[in-house]
C-alpha atoms as a PDB file:
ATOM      1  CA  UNK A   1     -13.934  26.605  20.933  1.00  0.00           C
ATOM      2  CA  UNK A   2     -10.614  26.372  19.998  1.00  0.00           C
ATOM      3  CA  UNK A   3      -8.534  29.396  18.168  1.00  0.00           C
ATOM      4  CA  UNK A   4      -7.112  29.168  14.930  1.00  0.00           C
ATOM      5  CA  UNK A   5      -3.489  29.561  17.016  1.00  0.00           C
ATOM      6  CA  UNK A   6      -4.365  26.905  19.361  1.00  0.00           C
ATOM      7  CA  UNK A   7      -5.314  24.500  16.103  1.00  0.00           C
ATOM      8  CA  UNK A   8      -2.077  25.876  14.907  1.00  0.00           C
ATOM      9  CA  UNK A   9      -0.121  24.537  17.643  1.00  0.00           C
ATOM     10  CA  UNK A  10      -1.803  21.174  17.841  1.00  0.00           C
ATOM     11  CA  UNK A  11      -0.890  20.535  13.948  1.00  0.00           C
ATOM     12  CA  UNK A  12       2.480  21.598  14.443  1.00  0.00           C
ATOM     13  CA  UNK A  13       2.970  19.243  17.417  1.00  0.00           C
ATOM     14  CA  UNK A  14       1.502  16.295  15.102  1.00  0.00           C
ATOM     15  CA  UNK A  15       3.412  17.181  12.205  1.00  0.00           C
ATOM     16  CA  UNK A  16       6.965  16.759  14.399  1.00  0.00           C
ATOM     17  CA  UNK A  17       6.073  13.939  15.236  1.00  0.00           C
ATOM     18  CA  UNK A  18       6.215  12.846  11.509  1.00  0.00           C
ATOM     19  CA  UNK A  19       2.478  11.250  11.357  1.00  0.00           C
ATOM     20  CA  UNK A  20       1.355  10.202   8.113  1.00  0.00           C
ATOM     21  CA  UNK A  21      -0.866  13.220   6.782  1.00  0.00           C
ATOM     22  CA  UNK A  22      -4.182  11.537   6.412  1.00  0.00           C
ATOM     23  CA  UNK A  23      -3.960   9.322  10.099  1.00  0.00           C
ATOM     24  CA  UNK A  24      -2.511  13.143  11.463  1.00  0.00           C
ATOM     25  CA  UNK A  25      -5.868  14.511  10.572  1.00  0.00           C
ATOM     26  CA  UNK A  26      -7.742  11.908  12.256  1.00  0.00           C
ATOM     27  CA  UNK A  27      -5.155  11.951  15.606  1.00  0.00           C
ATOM     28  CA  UNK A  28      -5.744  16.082  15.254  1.00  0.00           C
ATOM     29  CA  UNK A  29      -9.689  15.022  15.470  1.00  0.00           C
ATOM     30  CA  UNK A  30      -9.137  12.853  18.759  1.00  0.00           C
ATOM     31  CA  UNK A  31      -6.288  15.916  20.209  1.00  0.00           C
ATOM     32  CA  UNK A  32      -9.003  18.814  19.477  1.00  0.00           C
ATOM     33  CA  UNK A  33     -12.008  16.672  21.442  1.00  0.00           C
ATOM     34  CA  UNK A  34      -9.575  15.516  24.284  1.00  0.00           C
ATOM     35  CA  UNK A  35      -8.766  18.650  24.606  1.00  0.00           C
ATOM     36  CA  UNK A  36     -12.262  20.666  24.768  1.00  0.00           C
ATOM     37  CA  UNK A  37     -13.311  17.660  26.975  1.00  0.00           C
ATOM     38  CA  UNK A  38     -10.371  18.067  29.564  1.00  0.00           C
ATOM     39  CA  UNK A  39     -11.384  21.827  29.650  1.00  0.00           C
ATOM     40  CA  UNK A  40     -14.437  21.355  30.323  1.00  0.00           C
ATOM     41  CA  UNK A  41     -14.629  18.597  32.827  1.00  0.00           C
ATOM     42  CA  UNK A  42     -11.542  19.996  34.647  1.00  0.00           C
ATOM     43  CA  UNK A  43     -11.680  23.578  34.179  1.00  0.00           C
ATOM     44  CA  UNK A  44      -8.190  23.972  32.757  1.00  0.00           C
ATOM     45  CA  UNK A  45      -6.535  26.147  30.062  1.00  0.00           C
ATOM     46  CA  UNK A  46      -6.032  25.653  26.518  1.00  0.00           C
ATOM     47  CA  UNK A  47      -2.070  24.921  27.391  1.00  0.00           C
ATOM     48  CA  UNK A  48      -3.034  22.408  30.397  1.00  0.00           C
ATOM     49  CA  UNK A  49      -5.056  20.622  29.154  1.00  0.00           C
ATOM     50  CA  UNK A  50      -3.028  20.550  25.663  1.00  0.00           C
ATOM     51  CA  UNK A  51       0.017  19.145  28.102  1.00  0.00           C
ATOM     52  CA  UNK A  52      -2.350  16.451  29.935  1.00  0.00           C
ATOM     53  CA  UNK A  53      -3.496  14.774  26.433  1.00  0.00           C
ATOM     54  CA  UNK A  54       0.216  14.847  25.062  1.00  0.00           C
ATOM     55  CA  UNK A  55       1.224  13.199  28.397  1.00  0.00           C
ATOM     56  CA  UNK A  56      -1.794  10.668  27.701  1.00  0.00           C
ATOM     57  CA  UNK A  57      -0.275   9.960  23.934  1.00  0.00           C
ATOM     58  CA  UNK A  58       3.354  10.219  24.781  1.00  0.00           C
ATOM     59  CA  UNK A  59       3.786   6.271  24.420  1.00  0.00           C
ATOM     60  CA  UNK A  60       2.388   6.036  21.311  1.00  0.00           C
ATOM     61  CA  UNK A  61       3.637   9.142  19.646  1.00  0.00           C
ATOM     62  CA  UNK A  62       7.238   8.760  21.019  1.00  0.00           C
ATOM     63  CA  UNK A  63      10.000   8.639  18.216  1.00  0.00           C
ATOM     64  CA  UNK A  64      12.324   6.041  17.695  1.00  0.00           C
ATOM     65  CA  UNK A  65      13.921   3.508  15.320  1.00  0.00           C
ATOM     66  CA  UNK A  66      12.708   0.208  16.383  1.00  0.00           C
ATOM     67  CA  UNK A  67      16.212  -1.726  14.725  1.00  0.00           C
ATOM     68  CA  UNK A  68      14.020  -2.171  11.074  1.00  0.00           C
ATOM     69  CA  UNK A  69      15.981  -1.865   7.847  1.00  0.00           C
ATOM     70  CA  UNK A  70      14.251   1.608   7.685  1.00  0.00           C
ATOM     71  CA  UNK A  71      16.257   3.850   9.327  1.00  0.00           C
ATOM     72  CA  UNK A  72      13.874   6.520   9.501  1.00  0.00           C
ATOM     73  CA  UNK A  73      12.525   7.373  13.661  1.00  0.00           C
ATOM     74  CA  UNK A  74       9.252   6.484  13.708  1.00  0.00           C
ATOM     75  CA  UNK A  75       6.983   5.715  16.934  1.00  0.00           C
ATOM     76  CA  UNK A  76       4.922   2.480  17.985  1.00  0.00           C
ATOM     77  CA  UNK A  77       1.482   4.309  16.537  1.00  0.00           C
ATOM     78  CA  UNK A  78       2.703   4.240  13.120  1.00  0.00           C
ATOM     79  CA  UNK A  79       4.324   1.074  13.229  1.00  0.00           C
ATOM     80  CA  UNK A  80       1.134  -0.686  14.576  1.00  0.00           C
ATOM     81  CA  UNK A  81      -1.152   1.159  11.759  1.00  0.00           C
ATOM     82  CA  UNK A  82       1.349   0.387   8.812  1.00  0.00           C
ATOM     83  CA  UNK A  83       1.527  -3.280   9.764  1.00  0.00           C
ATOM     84  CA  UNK A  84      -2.138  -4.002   9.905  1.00  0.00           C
ATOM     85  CA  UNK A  85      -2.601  -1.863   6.753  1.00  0.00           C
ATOM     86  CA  UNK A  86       0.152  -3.765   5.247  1.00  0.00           C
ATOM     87  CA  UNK A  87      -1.232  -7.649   6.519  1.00  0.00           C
ATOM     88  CA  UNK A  88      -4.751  -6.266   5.113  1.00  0.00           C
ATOM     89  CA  UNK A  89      -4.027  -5.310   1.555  1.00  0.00           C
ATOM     90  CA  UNK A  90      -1.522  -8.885   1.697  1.00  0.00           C
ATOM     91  CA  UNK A  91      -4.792 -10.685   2.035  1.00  0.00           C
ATOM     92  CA  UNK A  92      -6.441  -8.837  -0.565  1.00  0.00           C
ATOM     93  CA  UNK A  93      -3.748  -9.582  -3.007  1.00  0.00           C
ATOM     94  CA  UNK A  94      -3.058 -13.426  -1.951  1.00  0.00           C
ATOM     95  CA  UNK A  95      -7.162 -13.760  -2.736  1.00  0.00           C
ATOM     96  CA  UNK A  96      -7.061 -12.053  -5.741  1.00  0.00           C
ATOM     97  CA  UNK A  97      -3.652 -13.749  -6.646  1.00  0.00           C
ATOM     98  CA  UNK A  98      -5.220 -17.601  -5.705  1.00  0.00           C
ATOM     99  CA  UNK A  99      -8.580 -16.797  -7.898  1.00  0.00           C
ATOM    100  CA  UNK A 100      -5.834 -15.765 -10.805  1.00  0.00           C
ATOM    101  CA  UNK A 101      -4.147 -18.749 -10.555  1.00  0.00           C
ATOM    102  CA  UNK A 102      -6.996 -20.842 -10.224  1.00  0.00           C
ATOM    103  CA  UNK A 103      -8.331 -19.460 -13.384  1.00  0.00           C
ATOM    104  CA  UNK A 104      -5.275 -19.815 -15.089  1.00  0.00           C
ATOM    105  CA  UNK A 105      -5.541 -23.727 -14.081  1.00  0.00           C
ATOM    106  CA  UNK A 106      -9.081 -23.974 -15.313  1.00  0.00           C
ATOM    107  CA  UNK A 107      -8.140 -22.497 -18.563  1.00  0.00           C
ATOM    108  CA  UNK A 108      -5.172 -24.953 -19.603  1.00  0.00           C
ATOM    109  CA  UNK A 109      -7.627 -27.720 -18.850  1.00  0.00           C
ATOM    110  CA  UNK A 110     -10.490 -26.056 -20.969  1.00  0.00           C
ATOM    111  CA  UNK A 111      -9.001 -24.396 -23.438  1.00  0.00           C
ATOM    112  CA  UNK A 112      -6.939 -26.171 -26.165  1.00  0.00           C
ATOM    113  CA  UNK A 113      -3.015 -24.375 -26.793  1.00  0.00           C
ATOM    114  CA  UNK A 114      -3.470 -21.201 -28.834  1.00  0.00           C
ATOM    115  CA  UNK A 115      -6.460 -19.802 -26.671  1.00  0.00           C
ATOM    116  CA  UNK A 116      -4.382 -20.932 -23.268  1.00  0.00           C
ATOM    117  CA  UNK A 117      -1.601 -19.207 -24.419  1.00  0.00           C
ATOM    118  CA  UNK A 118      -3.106 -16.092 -25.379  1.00  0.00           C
ATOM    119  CA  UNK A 119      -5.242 -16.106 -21.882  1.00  0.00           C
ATOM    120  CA  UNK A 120      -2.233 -16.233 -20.133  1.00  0.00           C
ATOM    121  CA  UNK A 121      -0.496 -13.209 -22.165  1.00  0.00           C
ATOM    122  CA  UNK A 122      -3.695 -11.068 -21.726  1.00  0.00           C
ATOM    123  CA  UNK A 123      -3.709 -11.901 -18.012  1.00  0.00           C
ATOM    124  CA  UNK A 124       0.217 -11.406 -17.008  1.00  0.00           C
ATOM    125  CA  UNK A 125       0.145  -7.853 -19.277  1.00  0.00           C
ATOM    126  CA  UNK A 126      -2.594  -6.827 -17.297  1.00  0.00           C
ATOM    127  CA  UNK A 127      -1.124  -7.920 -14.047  1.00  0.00           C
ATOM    128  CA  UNK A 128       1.743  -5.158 -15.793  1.00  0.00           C
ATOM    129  CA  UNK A 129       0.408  -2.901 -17.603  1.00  0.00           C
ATOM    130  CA  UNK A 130      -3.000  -2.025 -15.643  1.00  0.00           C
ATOM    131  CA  UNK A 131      -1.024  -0.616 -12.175  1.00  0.00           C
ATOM    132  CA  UNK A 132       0.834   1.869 -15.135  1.00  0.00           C
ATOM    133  CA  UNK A 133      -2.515   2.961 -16.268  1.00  0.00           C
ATOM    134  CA  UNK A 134      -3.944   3.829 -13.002  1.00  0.00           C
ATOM    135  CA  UNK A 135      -0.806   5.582 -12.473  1.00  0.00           C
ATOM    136  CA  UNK A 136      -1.083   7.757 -15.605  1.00  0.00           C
ATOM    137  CA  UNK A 137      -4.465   8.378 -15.502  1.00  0.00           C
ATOM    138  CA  UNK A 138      -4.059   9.602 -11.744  1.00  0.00           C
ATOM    139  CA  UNK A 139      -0.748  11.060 -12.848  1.00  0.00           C
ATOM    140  CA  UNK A 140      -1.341  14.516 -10.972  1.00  0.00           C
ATOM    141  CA  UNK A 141      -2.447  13.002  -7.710  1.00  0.00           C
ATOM    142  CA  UNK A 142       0.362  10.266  -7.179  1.00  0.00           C
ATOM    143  CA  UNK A 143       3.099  13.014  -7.779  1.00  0.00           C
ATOM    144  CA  UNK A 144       2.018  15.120  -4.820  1.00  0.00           C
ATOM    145  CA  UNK A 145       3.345  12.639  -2.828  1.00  0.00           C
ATOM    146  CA  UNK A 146       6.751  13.549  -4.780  1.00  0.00           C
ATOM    147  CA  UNK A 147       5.791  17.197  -4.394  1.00  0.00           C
ATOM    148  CA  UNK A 148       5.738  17.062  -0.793  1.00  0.00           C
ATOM    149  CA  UNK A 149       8.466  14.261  -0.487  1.00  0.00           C
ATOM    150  CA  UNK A 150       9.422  15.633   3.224  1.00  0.00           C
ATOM    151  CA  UNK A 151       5.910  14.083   4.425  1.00  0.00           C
ATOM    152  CA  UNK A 152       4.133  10.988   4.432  1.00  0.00           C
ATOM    153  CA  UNK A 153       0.686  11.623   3.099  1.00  0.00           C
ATOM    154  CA  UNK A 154      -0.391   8.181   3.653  1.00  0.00           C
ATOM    155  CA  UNK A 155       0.746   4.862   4.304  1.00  0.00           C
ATOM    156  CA  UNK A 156      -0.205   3.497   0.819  1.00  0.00           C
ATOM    157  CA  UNK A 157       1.551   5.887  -0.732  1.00  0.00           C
ATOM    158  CA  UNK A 158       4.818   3.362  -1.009  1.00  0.00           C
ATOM    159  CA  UNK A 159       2.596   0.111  -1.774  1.00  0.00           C
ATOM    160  CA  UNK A 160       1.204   2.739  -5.023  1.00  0.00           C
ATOM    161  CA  UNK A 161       4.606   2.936  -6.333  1.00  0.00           C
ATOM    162  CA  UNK A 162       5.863  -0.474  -5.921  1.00  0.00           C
ATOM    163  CA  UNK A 163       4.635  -1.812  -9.623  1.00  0.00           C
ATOM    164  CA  UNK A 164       7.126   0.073 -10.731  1.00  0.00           C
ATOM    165  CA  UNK A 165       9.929  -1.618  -9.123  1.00  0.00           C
ATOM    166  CA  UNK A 166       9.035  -5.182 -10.975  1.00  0.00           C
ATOM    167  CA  UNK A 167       7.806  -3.570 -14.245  1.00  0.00           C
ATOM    168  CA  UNK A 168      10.438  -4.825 -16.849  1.00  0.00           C
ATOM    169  CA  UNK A 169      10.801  -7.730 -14.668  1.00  0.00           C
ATOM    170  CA  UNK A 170       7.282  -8.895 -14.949  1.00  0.00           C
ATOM    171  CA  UNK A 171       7.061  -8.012 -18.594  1.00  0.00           C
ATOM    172  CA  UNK A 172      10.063 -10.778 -19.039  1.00  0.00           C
ATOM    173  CA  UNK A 173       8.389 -13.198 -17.174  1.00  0.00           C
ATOM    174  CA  UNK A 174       4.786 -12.366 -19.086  1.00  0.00           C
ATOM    175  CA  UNK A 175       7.459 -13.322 -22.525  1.00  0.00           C
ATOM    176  CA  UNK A 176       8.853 -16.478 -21.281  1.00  0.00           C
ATOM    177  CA  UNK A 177       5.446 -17.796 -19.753  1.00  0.00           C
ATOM    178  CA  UNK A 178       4.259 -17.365 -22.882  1.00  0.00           C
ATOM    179  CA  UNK A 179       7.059 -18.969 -24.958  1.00  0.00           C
ATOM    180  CA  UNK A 180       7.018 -21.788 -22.492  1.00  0.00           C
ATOM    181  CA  UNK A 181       2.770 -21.934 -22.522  1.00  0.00           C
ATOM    182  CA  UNK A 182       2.617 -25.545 -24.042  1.00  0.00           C
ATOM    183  CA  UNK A 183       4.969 -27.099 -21.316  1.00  0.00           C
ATOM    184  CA  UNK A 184       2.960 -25.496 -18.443  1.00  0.00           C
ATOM    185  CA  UNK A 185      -0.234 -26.619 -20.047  1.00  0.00           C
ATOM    186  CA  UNK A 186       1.335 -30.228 -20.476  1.00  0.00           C
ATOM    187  CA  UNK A 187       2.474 -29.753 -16.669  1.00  0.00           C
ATOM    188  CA  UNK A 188      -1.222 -28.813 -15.328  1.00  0.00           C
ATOM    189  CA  UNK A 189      -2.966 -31.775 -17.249  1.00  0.00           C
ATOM    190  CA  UNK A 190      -0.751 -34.385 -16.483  1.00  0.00           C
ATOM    191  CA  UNK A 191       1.580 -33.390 -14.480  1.00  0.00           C
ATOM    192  CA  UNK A 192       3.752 -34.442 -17.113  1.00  0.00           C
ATOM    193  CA  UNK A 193       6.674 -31.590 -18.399  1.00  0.00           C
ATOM    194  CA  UNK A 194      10.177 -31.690 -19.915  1.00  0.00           C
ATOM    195  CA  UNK A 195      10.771 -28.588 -17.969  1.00  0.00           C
ATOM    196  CA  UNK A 196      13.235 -29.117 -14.761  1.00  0.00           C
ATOM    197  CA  UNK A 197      12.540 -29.397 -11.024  1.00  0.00           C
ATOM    198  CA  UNK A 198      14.112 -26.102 -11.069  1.00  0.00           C
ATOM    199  CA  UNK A 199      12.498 -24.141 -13.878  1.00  0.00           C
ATOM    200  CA  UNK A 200       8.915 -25.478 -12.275  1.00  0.00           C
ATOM    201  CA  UNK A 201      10.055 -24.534  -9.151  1.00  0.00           C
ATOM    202  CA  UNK A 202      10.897 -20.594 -10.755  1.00  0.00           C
ATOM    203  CA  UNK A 203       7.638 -20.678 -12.864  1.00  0.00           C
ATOM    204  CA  UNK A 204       5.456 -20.983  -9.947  1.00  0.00           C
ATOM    205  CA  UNK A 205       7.694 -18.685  -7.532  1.00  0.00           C
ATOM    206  CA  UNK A 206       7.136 -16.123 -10.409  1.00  0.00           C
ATOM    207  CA  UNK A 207       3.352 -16.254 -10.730  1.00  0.00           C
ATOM    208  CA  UNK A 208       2.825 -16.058  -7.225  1.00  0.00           C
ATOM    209  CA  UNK A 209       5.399 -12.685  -7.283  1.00  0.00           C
ATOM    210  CA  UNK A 210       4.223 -11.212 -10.096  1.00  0.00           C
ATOM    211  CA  UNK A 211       0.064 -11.523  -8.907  1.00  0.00           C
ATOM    212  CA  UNK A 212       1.116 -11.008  -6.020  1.00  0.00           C
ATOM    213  CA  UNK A 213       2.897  -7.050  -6.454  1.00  0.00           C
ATOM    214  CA  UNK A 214       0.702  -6.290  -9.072  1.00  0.00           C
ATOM    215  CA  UNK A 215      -2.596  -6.749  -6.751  1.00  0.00           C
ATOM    216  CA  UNK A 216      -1.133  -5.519  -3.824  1.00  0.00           C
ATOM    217  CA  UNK A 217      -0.057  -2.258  -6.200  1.00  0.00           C
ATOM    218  CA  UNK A 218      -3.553  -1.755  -7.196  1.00  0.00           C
ATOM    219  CA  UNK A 219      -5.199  -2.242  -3.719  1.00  0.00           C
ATOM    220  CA  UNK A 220      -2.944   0.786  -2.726  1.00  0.00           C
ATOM    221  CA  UNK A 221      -3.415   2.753  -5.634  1.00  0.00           C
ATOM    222  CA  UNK A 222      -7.191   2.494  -4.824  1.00  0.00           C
ATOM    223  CA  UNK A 223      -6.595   3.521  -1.631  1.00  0.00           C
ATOM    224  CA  UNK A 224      -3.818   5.786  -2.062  1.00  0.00           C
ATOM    225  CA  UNK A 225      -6.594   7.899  -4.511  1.00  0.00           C
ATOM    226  CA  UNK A 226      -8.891   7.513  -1.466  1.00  0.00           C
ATOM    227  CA  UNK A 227      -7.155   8.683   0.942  1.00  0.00           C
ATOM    228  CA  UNK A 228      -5.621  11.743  -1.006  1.00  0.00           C
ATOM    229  CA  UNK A 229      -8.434  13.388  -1.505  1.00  0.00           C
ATOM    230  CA  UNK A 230      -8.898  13.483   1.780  1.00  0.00           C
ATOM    231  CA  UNK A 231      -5.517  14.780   2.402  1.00  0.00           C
ATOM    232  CA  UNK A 232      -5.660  18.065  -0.314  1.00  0.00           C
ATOM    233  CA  UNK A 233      -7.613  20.063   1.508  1.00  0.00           C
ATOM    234  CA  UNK A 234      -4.537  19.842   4.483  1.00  0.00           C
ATOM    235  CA  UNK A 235      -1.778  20.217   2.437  1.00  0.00           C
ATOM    236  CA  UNK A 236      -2.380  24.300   2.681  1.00  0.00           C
ATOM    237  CA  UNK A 237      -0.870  23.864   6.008  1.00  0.00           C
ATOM    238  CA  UNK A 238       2.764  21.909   4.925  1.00  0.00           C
END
C-alpha cells in the first residue's frame, strides 16, 4: 500500500508533465498498479520501482512541440488521445450534420414556402442558440476550466467553447438563409435558382460549417459535463 507521500509524488510527476486532468487520473491508476506490481514481483522500493515504470513511460510522456501551430510542449500520449478524440466527435457531428441536411432537403420538397422557411429558421437558431443554453445552464461547471486556466481538465474542454467562436456568424447566416429560403427551395426541386455559381457554392459551404461546429460543440459539451465530474473531486490537489 502506497503512502499518501508516495501518491503525492506520483501526481506531482503527472501533473509536470502537463496531462490533461481527467486522462492524469486514469495514467495515475495504471502508475499506482505498475508500481505495487513491480514491488511485489521484484522486491524493490517504493523509489525503484517508481524509476522503472517512468523509464517504461518515458516515450510517451516525453515533452515536446511536435512543429503544430500550437506552440504549447506537449508529448506523443496526448497528441495520440486528442486526435482520436477529435476524429471521433468529427464523425458524430458529420452524421448528425448529413441527417440535418437531409431533413432540410425532405422538407423543401414536402413542405410548401412559408412552413420551409420557418423549418429552416427553427433549425439554424437551434444549431445557435442550443450550444449557448447548455452553456448557461452548466454555467458553473464550464468556468472551472477558466478557474484553473493553468491546466487542462480535459480534452473537450476547447471543442465546449468553440460555439462561441461562430456565434454572430451563424446567426447571420441563419438571417440570410432565411431571406434567401424561396431560391434554395426553387434550387432543391429543380435544380433551378437565380442565385450564382458562387452564392450556391457559399450556401452549401455554410450549412455544412455551421452543422458542422454546432454538433461538434454539443458532443463536447456532453462530454466535457461528463468528464468534469469526474475531474472535481481532483481538483483539491491543483
Amino acid at each position: 500500500m502506497l503512502s499518501e507521500t508516495q501518491l503525492t509524488e506520483i501526481r506531482n510527476y503527472l501533473l509536470s508533465k502537463k496531462l490533461p486532468i481527467d486522462i492524469l487520473i486514469e495514467v495515475n491508476d495504471h502508475f499506482i498498479s505498475q508500481i505495487s506490481d513491480v514491488q511485489r514481483e521484484e522486491n524493490l522500493s517504493f523509489e525503484e520501482a517508481f524509476e522503472k515504470v517512468k523509464d517504461d513511460w518515458k516515450e510517451e510522456l516525453t515533452l515536446s512541440w511536435n512543429g503544430s501551430i500550437d506552440l504549447l510542449d506537449t508529448n506523443p500520449f496526448i497528441r495520440d488521445v486528442r486526435q482520436q478524440l477529435a476524429i471521433e466527435n468529427l464523425i458524430s457531428a458529420s452524421k448528425y450534420s448529413i441527417l440535418t441536411i437531409s431533413l432540410i432537403i425532405i422538407s423543401a420538397l414536402i413542405f410548401n414556402q412559408n412552413i420551409f422557411k420557418y423549418f429552416c429558421l427553427l433549425t439554424f437558431l437551434s444549431f445557435s442558440i442550443f450550444p449557448l443554453f447548455v452553456y448557461i445552464k452548466n454555467f458553473k461547471k464550464f468556468q472551472l476550466a477558466r478557474k484553473y486556466s493553468n491546466y487542462i481538465l480535459t480534452l473537450h474542454q476547447g471543442g465546449s467553447f468553440l460555439f462561441l467562436g461562430i456565434l454572430g456568424l451563424s446567426l447571420q447566416f441563419t438571417a440570410k438563409f432565411f431571406d434567401y429560403s424561396d431560391e434554395v427551395q426553387k434550387l432543391i426541386h429543380s435544380g433551378k435558382t437565380n442565385f450564382e455559381t458562387k452564392k450556391i457554392i457559399l450556401l452549401i459551404i455554410g450549412t455544412l460549417t455551421l452543422t458542422l461546429i454546432s454538433f461538434f460543440s454539443i458532443i463536447s459539451q456532453t462530454k466535457y459535463i461528463k468528464q468534469i465530474e469526474k475531474v472535481k473531486p481532483f481538483l483539491k490537489y491543483l
